[in-house]
PDB file of N, CA and C in Angstrom:
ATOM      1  N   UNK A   1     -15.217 203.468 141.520  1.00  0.00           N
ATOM      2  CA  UNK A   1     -15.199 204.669 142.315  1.00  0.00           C
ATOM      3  C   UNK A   1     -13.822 204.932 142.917  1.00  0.00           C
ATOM      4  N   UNK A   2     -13.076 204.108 143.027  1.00  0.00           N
ATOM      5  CA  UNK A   2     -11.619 204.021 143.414  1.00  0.00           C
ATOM      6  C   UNK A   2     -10.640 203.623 142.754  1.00  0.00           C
ATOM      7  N   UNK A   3      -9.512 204.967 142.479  1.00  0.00           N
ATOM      8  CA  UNK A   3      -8.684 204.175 142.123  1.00  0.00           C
ATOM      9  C   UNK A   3      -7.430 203.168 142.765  1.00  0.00           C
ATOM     10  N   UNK A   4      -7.140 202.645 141.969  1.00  0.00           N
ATOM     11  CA  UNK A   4      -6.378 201.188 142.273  1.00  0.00           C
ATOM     12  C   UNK A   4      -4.871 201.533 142.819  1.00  0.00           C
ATOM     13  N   UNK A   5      -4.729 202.413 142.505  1.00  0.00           N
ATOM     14  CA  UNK A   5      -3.811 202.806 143.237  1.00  0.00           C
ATOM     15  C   UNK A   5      -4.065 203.842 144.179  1.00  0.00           C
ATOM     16  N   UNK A   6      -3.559 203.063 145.910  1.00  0.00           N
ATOM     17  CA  UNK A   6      -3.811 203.870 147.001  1.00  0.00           C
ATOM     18  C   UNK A   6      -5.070 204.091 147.395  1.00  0.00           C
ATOM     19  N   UNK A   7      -6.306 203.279 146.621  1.00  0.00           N
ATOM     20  CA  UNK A   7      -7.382 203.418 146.906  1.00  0.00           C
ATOM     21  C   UNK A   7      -8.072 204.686 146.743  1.00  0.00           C
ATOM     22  N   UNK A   8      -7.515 205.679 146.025  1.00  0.00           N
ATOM     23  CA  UNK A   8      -8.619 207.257 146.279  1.00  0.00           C
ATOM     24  C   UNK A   8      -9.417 206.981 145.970  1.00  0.00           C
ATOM     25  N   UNK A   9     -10.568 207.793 146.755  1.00  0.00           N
ATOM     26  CA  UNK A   9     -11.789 207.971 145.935  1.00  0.00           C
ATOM     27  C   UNK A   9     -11.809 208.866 144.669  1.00  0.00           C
ATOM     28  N   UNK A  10     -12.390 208.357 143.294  1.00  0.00           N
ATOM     29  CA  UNK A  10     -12.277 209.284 142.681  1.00  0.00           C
ATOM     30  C   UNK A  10     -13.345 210.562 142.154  1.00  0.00           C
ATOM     31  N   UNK A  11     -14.577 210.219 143.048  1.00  0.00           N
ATOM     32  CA  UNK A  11     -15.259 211.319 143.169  1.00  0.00           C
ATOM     33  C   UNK A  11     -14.626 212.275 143.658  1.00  0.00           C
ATOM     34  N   UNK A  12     -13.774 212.087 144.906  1.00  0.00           N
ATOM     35  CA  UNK A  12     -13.214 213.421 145.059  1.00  0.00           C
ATOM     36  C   UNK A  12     -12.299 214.175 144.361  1.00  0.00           C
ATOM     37  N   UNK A  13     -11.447 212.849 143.827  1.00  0.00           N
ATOM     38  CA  UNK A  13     -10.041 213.376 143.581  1.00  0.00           C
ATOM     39  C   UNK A  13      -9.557 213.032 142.395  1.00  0.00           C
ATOM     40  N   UNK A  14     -10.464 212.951 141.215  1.00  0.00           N
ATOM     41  CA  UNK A  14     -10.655 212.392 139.782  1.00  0.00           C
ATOM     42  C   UNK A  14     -11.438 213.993 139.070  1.00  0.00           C
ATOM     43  N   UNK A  15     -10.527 214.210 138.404  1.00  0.00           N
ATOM     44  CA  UNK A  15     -10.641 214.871 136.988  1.00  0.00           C
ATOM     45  C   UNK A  15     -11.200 214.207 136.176  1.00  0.00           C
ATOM     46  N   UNK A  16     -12.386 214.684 135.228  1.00  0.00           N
ATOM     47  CA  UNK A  16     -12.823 214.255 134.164  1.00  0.00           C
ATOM     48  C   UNK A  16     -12.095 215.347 133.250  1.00  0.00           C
ATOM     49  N   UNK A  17     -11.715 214.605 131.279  1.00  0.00           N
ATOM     50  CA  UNK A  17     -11.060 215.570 130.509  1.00  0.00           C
ATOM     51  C   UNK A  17     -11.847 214.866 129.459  1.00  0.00           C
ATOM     52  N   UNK A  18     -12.766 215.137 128.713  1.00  0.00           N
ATOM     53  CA  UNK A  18     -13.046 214.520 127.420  1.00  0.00           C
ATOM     54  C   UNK A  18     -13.279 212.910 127.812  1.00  0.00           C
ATOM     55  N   UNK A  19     -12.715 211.820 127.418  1.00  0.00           N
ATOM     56  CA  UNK A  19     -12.964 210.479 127.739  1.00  0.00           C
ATOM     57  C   UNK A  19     -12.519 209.997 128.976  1.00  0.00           C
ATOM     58  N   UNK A  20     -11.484 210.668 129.521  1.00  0.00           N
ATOM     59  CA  UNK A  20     -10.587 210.250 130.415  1.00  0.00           C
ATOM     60  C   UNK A  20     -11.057 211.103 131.647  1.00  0.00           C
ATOM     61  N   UNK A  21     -10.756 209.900 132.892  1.00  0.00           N
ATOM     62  CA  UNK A  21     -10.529 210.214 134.178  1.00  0.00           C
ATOM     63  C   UNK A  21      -9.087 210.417 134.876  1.00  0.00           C
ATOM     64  N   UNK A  22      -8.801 211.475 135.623  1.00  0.00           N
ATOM     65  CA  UNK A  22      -7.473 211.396 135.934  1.00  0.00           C
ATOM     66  C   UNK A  22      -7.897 211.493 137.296  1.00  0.00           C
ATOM     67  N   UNK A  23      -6.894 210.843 138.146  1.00  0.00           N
ATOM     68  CA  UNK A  23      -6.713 210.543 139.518  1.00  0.00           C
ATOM     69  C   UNK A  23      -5.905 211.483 140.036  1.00  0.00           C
ATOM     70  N   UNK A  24      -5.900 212.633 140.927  1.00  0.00           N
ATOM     71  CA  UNK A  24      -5.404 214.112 140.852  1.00  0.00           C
ATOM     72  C   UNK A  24      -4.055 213.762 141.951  1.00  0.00           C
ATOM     73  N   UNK A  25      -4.357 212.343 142.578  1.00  0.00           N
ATOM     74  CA  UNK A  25      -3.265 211.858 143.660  1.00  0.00           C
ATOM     75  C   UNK A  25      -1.559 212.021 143.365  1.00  0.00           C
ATOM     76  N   UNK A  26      -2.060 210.818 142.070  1.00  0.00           N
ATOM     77  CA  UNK A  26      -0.768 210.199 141.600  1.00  0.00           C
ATOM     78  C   UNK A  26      -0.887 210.092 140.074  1.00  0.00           C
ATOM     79  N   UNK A  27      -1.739 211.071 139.327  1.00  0.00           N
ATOM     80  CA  UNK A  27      -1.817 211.122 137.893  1.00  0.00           C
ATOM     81  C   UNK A  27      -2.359 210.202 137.342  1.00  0.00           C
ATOM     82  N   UNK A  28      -2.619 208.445 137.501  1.00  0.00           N
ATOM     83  CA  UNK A  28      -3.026 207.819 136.531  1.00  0.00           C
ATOM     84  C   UNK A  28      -4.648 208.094 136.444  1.00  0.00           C
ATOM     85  N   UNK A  29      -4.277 208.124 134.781  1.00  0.00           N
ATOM     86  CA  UNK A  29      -5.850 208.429 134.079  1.00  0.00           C
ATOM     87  C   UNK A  29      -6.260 206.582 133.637  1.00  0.00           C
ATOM     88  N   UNK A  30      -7.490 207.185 132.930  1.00  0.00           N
ATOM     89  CA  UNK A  30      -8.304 205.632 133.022  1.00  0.00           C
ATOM     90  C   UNK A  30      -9.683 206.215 132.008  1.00  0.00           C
ATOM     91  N   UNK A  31      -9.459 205.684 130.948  1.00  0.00           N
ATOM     92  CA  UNK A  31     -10.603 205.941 129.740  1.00  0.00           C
ATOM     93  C   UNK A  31     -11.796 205.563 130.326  1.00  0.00           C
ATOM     94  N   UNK A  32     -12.769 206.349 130.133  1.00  0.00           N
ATOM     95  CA  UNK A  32     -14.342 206.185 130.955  1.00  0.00           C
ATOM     96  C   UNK A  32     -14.949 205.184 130.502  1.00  0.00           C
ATOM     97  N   UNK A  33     -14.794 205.093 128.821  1.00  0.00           N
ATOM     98  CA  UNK A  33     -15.554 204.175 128.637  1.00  0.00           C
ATOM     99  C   UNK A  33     -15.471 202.824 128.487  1.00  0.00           C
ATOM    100  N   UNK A  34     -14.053 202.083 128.758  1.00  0.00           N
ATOM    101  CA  UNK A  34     -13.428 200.613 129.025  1.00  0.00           C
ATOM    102  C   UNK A  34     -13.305 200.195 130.367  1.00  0.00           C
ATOM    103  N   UNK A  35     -12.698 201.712 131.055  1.00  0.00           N
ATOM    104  CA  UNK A  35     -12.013 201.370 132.499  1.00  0.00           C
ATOM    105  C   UNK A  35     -10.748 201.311 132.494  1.00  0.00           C
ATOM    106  N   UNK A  36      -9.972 201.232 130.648  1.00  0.00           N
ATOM    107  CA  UNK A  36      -8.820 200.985 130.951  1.00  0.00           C
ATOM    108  C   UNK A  36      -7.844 201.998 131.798  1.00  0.00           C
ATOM    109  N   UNK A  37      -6.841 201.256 132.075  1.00  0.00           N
ATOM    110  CA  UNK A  37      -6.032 202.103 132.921  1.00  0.00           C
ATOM    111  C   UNK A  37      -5.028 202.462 132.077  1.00  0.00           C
ATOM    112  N   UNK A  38      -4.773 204.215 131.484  1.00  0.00           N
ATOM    113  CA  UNK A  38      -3.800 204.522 130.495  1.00  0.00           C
ATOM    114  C   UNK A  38      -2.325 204.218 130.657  1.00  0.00           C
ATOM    115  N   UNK A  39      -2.155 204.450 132.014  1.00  0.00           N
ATOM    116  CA  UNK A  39      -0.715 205.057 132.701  1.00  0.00           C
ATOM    117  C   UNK A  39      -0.186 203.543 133.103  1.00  0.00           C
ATOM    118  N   UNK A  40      -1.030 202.753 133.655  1.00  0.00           N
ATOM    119  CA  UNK A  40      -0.352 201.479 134.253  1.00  0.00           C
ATOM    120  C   UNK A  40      -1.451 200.333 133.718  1.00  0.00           C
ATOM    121  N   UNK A  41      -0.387 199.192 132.939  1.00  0.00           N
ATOM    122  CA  UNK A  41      -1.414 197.861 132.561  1.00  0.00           C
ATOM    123  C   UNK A  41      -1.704 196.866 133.806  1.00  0.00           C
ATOM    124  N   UNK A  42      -3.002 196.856 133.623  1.00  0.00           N
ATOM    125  CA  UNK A  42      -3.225 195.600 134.561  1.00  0.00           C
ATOM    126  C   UNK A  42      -4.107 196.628 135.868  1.00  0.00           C
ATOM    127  N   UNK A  43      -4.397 197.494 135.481  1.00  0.00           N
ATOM    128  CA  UNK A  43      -4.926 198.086 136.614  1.00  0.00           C
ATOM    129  C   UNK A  43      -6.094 199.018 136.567  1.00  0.00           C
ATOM    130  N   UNK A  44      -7.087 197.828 135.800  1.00  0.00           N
ATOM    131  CA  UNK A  44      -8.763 199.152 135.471  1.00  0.00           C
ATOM    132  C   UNK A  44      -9.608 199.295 136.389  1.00  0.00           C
ATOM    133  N   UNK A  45     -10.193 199.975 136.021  1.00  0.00           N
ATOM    134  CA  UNK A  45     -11.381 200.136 136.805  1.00  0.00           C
ATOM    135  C   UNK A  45     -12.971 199.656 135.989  1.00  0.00           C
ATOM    136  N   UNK A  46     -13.441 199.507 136.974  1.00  0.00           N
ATOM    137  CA  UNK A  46     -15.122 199.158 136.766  1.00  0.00           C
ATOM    138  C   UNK A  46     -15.611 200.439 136.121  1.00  0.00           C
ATOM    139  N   UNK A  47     -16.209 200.208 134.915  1.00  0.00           N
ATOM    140  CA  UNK A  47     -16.844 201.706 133.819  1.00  0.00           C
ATOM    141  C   UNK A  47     -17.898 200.821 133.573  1.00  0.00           C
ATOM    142  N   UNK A  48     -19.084 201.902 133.801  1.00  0.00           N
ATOM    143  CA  UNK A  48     -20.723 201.819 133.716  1.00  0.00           C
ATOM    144  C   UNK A  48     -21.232 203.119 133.423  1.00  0.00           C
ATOM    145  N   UNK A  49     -21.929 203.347 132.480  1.00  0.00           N
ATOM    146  CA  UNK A  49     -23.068 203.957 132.212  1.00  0.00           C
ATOM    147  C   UNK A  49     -23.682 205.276 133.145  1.00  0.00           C
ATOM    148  N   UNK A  50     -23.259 206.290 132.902  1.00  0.00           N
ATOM    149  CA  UNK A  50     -24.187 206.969 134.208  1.00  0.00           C
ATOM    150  C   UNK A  50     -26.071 206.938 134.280  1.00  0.00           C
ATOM    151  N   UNK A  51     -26.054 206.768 133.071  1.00  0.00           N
ATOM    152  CA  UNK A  51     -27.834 207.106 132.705  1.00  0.00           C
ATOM    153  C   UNK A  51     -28.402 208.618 132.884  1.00  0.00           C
ATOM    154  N   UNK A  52     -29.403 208.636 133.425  1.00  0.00           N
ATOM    155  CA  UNK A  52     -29.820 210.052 133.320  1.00  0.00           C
ATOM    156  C   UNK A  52     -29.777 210.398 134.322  1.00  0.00           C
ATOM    157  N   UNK A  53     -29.173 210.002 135.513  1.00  0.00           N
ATOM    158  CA  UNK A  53     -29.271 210.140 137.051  1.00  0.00           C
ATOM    159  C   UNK A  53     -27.944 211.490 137.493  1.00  0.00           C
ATOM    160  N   UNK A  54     -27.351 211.813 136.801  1.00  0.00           N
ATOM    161  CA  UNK A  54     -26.834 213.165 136.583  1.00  0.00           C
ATOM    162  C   UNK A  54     -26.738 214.721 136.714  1.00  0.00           C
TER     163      UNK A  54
END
């Protein structure tokens, strides 16, 4: 729910684009479905499943 850098939340402040989440703060995106972090290594996030709760 946060990204790793600066802590945002990224419900608020996260763009979804196709696979990717972007962090609207400081730009780094982060593929939905690994967590990886595109922009900076070493810095994912937790990626789970939404289900049908949507």
């Amino acid at each position: 729910r946060r990204c790793p850098h600066l802590n945002a939340d990224l419900t608020r402040f996260g763009i979804v684009e196709g696979n990717q989440l972007t962090c609207q703060l400081h730009g780094w995106k982060f593929d939905l479905a690994s967590g990886r972090c595109l922009t900076s290594v070493g810095h994912e996030i937790r990626s789970e499943p939404a289900g049908n709760n949507l």
